[in-house]
PDB file of N, CA and C in Angstrom:
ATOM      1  N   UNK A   1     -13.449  17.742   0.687  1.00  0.00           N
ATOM      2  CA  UNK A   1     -13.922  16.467   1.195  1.00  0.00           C
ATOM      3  C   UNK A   1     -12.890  15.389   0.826  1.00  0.00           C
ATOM      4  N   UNK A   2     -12.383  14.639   1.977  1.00  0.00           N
ATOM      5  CA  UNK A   2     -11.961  13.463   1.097  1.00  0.00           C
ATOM      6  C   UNK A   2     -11.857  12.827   0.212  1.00  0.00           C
ATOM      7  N   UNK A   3     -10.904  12.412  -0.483  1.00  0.00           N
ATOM      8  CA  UNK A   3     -11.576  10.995  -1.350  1.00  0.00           C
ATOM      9  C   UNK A   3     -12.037   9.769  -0.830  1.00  0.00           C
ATOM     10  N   UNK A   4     -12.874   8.977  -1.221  1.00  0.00           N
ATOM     11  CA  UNK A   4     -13.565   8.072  -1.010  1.00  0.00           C
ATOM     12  C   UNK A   4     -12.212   6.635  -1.433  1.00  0.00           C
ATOM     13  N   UNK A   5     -12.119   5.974  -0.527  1.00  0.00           N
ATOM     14  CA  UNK A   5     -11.396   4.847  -1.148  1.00  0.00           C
ATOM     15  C   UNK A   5     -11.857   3.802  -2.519  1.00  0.00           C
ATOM     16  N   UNK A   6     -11.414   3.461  -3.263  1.00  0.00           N
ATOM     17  CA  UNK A   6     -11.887   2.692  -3.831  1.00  0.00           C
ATOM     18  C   UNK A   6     -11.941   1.198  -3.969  1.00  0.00           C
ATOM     19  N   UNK A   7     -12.685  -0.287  -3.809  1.00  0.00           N
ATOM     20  CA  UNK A   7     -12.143  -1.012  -4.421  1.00  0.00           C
ATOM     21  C   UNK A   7     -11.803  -1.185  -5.248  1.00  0.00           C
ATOM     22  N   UNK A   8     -10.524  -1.882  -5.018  1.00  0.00           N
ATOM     23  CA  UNK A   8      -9.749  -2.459  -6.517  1.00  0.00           C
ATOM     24  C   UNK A   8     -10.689  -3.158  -7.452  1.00  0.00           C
ATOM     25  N   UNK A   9     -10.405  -3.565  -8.819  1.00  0.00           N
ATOM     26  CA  UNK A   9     -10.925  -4.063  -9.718  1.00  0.00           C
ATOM     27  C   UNK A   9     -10.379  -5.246  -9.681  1.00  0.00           C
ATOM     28  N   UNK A  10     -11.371  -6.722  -9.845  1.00  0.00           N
ATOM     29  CA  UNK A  10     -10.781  -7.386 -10.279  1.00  0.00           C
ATOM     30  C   UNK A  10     -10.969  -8.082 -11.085  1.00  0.00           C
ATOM     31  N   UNK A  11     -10.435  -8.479 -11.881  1.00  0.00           N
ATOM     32  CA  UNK A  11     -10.637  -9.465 -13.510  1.00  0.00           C
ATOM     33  C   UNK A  11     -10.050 -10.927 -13.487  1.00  0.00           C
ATOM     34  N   UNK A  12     -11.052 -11.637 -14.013  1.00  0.00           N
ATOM     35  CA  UNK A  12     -10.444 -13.457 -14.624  1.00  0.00           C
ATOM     36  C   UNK A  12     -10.249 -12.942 -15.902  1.00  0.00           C
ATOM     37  N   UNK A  13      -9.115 -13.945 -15.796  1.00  0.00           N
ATOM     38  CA  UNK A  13      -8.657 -13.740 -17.553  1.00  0.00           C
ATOM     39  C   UNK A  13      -8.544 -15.408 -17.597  1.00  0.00           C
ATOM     40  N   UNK A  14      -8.206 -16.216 -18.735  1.00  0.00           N
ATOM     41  CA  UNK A  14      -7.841 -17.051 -19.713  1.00  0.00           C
ATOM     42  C   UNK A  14      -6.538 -17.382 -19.132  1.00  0.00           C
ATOM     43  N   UNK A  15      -5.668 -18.122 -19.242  1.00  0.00           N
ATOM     44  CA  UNK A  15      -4.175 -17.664 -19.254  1.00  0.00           C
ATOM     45  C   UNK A  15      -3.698 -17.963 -20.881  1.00  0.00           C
ATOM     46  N   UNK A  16      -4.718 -18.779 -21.839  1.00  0.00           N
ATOM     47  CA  UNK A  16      -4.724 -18.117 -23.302  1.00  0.00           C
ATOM     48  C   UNK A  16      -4.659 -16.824 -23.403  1.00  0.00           C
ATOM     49  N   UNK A  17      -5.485 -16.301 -22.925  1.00  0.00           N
ATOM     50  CA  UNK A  17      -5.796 -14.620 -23.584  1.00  0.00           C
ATOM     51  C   UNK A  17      -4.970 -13.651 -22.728  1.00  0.00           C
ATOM     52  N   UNK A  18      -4.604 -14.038 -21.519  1.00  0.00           N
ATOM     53  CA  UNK A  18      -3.124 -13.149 -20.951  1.00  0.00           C
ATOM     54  C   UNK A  18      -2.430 -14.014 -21.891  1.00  0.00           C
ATOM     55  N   UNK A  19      -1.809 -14.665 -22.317  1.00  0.00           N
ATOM     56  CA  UNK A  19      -0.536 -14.790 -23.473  1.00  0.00           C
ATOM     57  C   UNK A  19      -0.873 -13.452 -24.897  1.00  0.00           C
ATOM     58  N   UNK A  20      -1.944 -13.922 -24.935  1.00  0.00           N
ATOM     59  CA  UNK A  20      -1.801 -12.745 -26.255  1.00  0.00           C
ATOM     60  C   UNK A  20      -2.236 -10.641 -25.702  1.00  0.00           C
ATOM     61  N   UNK A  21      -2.547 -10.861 -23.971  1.00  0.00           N
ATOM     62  CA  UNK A  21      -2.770  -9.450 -24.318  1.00  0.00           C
ATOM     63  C   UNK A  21      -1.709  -9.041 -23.127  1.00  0.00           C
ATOM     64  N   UNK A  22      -0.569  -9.257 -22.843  1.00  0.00           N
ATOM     65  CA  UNK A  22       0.457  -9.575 -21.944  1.00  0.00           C
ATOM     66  C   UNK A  22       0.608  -7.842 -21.263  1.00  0.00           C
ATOM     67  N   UNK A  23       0.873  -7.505 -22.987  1.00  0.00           N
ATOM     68  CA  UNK A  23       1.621  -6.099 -22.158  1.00  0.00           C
ATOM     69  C   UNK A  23       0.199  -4.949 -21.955  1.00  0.00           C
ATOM     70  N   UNK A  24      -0.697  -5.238 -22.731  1.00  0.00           N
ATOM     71  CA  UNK A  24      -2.454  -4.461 -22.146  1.00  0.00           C
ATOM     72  C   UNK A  24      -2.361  -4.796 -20.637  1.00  0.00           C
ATOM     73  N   UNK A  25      -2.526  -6.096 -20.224  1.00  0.00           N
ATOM     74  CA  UNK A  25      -3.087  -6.641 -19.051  1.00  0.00           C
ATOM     75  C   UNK A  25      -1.885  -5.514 -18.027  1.00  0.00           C
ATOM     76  N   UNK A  26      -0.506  -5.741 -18.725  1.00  0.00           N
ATOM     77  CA  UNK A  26       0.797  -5.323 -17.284  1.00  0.00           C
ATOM     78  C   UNK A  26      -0.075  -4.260 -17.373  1.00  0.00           C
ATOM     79  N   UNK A  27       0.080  -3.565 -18.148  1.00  0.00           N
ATOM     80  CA  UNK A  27      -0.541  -1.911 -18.036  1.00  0.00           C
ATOM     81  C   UNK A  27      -1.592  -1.670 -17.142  1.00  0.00           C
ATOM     82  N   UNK A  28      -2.526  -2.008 -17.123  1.00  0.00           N
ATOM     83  CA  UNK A  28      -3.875  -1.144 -16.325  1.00  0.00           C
ATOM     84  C   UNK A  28      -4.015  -2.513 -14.539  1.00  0.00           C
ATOM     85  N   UNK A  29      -2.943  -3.145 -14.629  1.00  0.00           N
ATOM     86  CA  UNK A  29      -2.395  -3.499 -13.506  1.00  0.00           C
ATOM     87  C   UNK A  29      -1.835  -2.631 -12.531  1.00  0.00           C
ATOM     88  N   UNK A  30      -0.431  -1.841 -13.572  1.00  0.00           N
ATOM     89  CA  UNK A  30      -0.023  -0.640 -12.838  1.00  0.00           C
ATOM     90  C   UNK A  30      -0.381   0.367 -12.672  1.00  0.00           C
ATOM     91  N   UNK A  31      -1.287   0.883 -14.090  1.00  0.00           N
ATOM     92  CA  UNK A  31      -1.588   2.066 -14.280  1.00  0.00           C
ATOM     93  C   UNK A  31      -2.922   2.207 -13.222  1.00  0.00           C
ATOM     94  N   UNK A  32      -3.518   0.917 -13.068  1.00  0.00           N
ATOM     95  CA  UNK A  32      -5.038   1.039 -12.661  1.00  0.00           C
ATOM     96  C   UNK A  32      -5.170   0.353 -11.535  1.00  0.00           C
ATOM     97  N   UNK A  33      -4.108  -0.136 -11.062  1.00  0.00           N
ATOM     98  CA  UNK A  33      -3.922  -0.652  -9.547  1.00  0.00           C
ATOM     99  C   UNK A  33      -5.277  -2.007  -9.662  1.00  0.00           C
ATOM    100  N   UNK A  34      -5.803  -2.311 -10.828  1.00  0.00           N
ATOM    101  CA  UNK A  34      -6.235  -3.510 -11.319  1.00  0.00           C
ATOM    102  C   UNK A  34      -5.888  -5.177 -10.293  1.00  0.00           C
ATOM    103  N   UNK A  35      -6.231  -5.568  -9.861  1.00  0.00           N
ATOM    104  CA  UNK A  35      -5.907  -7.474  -9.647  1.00  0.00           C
ATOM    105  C   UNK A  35      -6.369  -8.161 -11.125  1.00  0.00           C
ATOM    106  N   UNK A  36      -5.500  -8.868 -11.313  1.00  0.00           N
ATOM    107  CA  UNK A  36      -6.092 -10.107 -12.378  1.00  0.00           C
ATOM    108  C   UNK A  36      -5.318 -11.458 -12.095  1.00  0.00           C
ATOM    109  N   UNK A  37      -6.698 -11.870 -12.288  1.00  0.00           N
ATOM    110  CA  UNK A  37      -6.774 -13.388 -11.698  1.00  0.00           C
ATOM    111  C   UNK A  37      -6.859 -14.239 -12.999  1.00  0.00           C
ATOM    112  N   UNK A  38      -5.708 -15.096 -13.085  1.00  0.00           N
ATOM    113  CA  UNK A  38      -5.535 -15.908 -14.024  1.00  0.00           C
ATOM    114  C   UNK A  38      -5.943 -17.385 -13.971  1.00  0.00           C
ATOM    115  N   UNK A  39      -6.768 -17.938 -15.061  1.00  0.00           N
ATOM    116  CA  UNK A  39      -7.772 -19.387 -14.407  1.00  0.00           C
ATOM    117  C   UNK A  39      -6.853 -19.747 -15.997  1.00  0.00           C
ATOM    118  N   UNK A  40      -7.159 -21.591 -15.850  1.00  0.00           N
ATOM    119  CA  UNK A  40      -7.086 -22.198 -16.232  1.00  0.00           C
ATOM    120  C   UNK A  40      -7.718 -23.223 -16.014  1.00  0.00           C
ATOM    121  N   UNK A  41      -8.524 -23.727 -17.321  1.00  0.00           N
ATOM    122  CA  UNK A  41     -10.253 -24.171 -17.229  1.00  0.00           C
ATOM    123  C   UNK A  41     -10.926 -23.984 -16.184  1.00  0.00           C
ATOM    124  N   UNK A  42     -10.715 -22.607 -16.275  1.00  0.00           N
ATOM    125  CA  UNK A  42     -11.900 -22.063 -15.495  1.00  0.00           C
ATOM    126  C   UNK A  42     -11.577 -21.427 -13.976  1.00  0.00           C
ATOM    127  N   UNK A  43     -10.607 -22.586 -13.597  1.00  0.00           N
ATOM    128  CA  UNK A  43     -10.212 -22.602 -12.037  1.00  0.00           C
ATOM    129  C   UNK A  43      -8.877 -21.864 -12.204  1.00  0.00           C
ATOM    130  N   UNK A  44      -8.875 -20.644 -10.859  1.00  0.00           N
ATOM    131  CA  UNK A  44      -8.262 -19.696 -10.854  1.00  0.00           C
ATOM    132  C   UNK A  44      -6.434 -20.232 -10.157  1.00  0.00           C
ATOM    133  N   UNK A  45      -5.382 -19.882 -10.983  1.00  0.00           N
ATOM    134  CA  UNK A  45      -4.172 -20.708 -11.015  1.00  0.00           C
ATOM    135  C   UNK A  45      -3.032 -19.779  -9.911  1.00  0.00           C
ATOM    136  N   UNK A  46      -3.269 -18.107 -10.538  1.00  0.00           N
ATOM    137  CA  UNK A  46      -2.456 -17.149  -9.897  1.00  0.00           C
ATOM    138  C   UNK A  46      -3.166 -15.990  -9.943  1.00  0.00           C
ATOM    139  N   UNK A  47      -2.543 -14.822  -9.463  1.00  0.00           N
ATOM    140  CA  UNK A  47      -3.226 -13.559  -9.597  1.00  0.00           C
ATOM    141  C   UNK A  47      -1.412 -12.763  -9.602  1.00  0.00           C
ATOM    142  N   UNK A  48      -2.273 -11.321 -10.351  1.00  0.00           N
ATOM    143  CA  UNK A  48      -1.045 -10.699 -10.609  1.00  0.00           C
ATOM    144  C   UNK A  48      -1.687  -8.964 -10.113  1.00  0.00           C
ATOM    145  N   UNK A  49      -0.758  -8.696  -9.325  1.00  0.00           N
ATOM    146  CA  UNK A  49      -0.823  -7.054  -8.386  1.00  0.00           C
ATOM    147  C   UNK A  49       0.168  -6.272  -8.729  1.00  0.00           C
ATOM    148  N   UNK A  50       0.221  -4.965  -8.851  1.00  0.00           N
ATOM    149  CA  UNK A  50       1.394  -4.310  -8.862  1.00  0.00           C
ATOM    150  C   UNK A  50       2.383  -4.193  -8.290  1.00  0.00           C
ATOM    151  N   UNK A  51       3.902  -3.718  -8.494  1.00  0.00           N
ATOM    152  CA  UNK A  51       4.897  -4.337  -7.496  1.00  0.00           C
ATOM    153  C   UNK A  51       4.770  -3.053  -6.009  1.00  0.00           C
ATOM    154  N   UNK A  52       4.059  -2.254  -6.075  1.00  0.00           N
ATOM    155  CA  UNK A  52       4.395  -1.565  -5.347  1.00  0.00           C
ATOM    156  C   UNK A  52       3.502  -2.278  -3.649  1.00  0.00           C
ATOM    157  N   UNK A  53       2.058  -2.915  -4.452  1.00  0.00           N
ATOM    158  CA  UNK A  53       1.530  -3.226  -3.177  1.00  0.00           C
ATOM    159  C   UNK A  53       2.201  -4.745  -2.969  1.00  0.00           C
ATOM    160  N   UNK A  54       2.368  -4.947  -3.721  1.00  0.00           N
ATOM    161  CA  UNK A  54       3.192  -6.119  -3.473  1.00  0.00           C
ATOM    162  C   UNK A  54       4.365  -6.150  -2.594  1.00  0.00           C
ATOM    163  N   UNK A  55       5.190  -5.214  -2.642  1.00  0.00           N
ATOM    164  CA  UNK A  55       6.073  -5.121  -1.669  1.00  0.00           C
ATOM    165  C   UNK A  55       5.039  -4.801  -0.258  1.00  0.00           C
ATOM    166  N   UNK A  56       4.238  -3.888  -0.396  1.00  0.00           N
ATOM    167  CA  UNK A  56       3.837  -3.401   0.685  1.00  0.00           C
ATOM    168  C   UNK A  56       3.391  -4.520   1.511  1.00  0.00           C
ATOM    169  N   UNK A  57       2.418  -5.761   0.620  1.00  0.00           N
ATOM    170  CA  UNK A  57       2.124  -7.090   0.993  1.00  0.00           C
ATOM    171  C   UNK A  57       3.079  -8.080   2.042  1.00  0.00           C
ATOM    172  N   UNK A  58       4.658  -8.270   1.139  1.00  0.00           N
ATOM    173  CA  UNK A  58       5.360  -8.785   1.876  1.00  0.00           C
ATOM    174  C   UNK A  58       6.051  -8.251   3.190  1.00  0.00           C
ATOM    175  N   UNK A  59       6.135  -6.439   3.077  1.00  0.00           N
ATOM    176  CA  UNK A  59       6.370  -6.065   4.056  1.00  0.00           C
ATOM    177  C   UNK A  59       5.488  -6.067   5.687  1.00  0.00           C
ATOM    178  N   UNK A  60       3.881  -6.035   5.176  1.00  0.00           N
ATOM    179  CA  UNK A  60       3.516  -6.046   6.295  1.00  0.00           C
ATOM    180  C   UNK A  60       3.465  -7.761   6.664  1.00  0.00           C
ATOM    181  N   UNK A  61       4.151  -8.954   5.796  1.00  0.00           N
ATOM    182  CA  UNK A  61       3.735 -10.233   5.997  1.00  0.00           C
ATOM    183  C   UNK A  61       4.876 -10.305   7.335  1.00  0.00           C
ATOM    184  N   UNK A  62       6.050  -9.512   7.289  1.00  0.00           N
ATOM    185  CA  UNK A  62       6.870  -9.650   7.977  1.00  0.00           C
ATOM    186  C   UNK A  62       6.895  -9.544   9.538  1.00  0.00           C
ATOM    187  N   UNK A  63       7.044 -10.537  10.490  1.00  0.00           N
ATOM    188  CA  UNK A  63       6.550 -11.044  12.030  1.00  0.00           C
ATOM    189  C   UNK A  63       7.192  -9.158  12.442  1.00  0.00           C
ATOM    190  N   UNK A  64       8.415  -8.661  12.400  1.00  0.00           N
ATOM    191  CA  UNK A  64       8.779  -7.974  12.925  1.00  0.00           C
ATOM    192  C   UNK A  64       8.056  -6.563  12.718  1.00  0.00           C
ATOM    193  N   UNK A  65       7.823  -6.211  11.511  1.00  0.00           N
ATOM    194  CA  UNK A  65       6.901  -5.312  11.126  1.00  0.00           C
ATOM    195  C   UNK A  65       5.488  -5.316  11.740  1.00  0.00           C
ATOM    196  N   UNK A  66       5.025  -6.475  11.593  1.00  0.00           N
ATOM    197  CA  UNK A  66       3.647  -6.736  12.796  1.00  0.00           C
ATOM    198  C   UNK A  66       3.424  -6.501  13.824  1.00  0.00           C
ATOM    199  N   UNK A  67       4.700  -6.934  14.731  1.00  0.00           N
ATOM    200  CA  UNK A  67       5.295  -6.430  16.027  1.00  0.00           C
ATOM    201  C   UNK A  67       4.956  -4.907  16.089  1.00  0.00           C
ATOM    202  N   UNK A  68       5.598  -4.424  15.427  1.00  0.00           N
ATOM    203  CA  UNK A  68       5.836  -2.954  15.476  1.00  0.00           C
ATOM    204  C   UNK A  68       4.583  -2.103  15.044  1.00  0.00           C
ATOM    205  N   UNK A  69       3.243  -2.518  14.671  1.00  0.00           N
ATOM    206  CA  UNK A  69       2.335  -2.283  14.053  1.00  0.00           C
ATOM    207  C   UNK A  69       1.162  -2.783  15.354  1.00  0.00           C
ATOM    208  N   UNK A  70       1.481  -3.560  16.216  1.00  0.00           N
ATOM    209  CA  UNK A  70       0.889  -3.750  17.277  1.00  0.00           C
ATOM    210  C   UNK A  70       1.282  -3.217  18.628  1.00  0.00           C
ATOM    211  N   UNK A  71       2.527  -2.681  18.828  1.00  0.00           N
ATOM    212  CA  UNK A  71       2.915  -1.641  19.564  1.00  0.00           C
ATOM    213  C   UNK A  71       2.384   0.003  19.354  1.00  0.00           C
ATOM    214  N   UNK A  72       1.942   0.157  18.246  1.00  0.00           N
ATOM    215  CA  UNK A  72       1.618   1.586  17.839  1.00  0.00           C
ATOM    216  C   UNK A  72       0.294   1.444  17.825  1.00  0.00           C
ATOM    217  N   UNK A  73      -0.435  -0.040  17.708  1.00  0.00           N
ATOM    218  CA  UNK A  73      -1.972   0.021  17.984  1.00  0.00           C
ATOM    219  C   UNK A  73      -2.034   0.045  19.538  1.00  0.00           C
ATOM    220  N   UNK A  74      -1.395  -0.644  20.655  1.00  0.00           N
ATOM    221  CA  UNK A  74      -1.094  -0.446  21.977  1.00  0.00           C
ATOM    222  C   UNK A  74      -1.254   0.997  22.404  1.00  0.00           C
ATOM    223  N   UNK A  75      -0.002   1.780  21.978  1.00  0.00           N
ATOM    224  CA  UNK A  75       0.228   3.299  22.364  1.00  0.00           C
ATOM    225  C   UNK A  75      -0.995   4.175  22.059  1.00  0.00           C
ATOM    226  N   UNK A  76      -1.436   3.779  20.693  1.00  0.00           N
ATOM    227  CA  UNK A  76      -2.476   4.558  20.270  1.00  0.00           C
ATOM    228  C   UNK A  76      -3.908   4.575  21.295  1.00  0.00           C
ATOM    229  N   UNK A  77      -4.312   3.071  21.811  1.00  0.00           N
ATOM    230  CA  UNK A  77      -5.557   2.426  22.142  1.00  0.00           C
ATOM    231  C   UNK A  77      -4.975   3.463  23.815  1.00  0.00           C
ATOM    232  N   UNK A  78      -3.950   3.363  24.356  1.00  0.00           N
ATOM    233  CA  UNK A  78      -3.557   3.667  25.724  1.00  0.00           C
ATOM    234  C   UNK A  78      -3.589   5.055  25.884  1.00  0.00           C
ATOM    235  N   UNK A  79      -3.631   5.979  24.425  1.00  0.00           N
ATOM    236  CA  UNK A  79      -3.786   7.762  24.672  1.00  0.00           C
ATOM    237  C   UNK A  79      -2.232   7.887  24.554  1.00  0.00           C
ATOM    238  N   UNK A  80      -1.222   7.280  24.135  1.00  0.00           N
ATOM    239  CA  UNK A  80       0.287   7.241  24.168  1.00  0.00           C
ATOM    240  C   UNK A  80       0.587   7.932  22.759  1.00  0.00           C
ATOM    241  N   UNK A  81      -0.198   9.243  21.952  1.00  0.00           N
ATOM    242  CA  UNK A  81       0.041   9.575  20.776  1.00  0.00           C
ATOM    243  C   UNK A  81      -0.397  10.890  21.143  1.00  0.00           C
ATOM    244  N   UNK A  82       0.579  11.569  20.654  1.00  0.00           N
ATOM    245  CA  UNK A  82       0.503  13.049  19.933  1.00  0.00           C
ATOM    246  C   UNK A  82      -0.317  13.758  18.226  1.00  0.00           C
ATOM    247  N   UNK A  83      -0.132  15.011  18.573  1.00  0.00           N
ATOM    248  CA  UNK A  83      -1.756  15.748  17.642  1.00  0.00           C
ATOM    249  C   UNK A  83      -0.208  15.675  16.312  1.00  0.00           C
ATOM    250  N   UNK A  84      -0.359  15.645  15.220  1.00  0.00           N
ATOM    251  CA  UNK A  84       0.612  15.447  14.397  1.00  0.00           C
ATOM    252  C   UNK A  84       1.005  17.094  13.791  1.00  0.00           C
ATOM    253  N   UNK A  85       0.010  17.978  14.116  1.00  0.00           N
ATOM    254  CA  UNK A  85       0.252  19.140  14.121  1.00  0.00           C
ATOM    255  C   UNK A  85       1.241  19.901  14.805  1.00  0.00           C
ATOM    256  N   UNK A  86       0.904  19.586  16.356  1.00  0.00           N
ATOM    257  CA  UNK A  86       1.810  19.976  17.412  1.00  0.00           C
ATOM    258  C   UNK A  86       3.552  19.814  17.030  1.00  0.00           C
ATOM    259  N   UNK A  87       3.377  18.230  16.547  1.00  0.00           N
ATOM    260  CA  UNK A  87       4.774  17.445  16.450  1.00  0.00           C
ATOM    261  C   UNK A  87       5.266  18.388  15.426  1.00  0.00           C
ATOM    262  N   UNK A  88       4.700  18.811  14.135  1.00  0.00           N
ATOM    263  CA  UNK A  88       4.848  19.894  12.825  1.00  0.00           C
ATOM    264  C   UNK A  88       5.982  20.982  13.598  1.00  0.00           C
ATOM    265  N   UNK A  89       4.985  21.790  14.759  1.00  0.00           N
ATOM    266  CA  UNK A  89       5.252  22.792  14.853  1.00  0.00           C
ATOM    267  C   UNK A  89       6.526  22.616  16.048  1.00  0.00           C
ATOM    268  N   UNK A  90       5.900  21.731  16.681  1.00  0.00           N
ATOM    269  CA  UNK A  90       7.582  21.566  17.769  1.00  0.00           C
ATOM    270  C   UNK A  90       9.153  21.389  17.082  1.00  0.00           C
ATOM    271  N   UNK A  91       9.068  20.666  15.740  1.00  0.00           N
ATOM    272  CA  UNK A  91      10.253  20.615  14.832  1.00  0.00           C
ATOM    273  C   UNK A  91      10.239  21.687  13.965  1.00  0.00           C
ATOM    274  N   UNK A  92       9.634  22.235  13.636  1.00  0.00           N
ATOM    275  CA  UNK A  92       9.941  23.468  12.887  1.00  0.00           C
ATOM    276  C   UNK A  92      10.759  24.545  14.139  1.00  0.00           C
ATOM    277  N   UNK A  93      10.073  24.751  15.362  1.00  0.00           N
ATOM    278  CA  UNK A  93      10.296  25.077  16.027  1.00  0.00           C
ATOM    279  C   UNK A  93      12.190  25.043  16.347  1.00  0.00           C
ATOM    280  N   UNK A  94      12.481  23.642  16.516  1.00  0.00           N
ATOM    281  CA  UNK A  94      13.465  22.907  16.734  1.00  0.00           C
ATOM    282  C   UNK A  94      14.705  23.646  15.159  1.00  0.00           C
ATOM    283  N   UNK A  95      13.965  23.137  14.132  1.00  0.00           N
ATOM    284  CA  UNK A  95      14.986  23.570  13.101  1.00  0.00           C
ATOM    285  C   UNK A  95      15.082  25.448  12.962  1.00  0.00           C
ATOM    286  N   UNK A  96      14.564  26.209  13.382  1.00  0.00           N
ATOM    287  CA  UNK A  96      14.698  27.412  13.468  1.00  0.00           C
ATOM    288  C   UNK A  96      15.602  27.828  14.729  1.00  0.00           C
ATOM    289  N   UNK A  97      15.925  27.122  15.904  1.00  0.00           N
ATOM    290  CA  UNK A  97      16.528  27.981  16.638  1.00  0.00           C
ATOM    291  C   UNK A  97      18.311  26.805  16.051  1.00  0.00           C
ATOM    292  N   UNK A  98      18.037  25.639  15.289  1.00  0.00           N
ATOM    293  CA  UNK A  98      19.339  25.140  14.822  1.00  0.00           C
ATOM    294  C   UNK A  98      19.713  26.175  13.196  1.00  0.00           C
ATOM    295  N   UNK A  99      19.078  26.800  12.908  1.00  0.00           N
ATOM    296  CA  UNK A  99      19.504  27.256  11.876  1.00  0.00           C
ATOM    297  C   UNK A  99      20.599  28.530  11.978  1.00  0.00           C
ATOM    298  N   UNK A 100      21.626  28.219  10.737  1.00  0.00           N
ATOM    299  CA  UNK A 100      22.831  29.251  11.715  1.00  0.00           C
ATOM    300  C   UNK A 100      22.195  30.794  10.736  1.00  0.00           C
ATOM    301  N   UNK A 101      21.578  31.085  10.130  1.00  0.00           N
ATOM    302  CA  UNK A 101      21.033  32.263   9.683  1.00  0.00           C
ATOM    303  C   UNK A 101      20.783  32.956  10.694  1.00  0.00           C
ATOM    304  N   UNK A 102      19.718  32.440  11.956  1.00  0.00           N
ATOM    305  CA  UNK A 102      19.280  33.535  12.887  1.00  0.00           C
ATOM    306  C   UNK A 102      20.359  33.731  13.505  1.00  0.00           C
TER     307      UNK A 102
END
C-alpha cells in the first residue's frame, strides 16, 4: 500500500529560545522536514524550511518552470501522455539492440 503523505509539522518558537536551541531546532528541520516559525512578541517574523524544499520552492517560483509545468498539465488533460511502463520497455528495448555485446 502506499504511503500516506504527511503534513509537515509546524512549530512557533521565541526567537529568544531559537538563539539558545539553534543547532536542536537546524536538526529536526532537516532531519524531520519540520517548518518553524519564528515570532517575536508573539507575532510571527520568519519561518525556516529545509534547503532542499526550499530550492524546490524557488524552483517552481520560476515563470519558466511554470510554463513548462502547464504544458505537461495541457498534454496530460489532452490524452498527449504515454503508460511509463511502455516508455521502460521501449528504451530498454532501444539500449539492447545499441549494445555492442549482442
Amino acid at each position: 500500500m502506499p504511503e500516506k503523505a504527511r503534513s509537515p509539522m509546524v512549530r512557533h518558537l521565541p526567537l529568544t529560545k531559537f538563539r539558545s536551541q539553534l543547532g536542536k531546532v537546524i536538526r529536526r528541520v532537516h532531519r524531520d522536514k519540520e517548518y518553524v516559525v519564528l515570532e517575536r512578541d508573539g507575532m510571527p517574523v520568519a519561518a525556516i524550511m529545509d534547503i532542499d524544499e526550499f530550492e524546490d520552492y524557488l524552483e517552481l517560483s520560476d515563470p519558466v518552470v511554470q510554463h513548462e509545468i502547464e504544458l505537461s498539465r495541457e498534454d496530460f488533460e489532452a490524452g498527449r501522455v504515454g503508460d511509463a511502463d511502455e516508455l521502460s520497455k521501449e528504451l530498454h528495448g532501444i539500449a539492447t539492440k545499441a549494445s555492442p555485446d549482442r
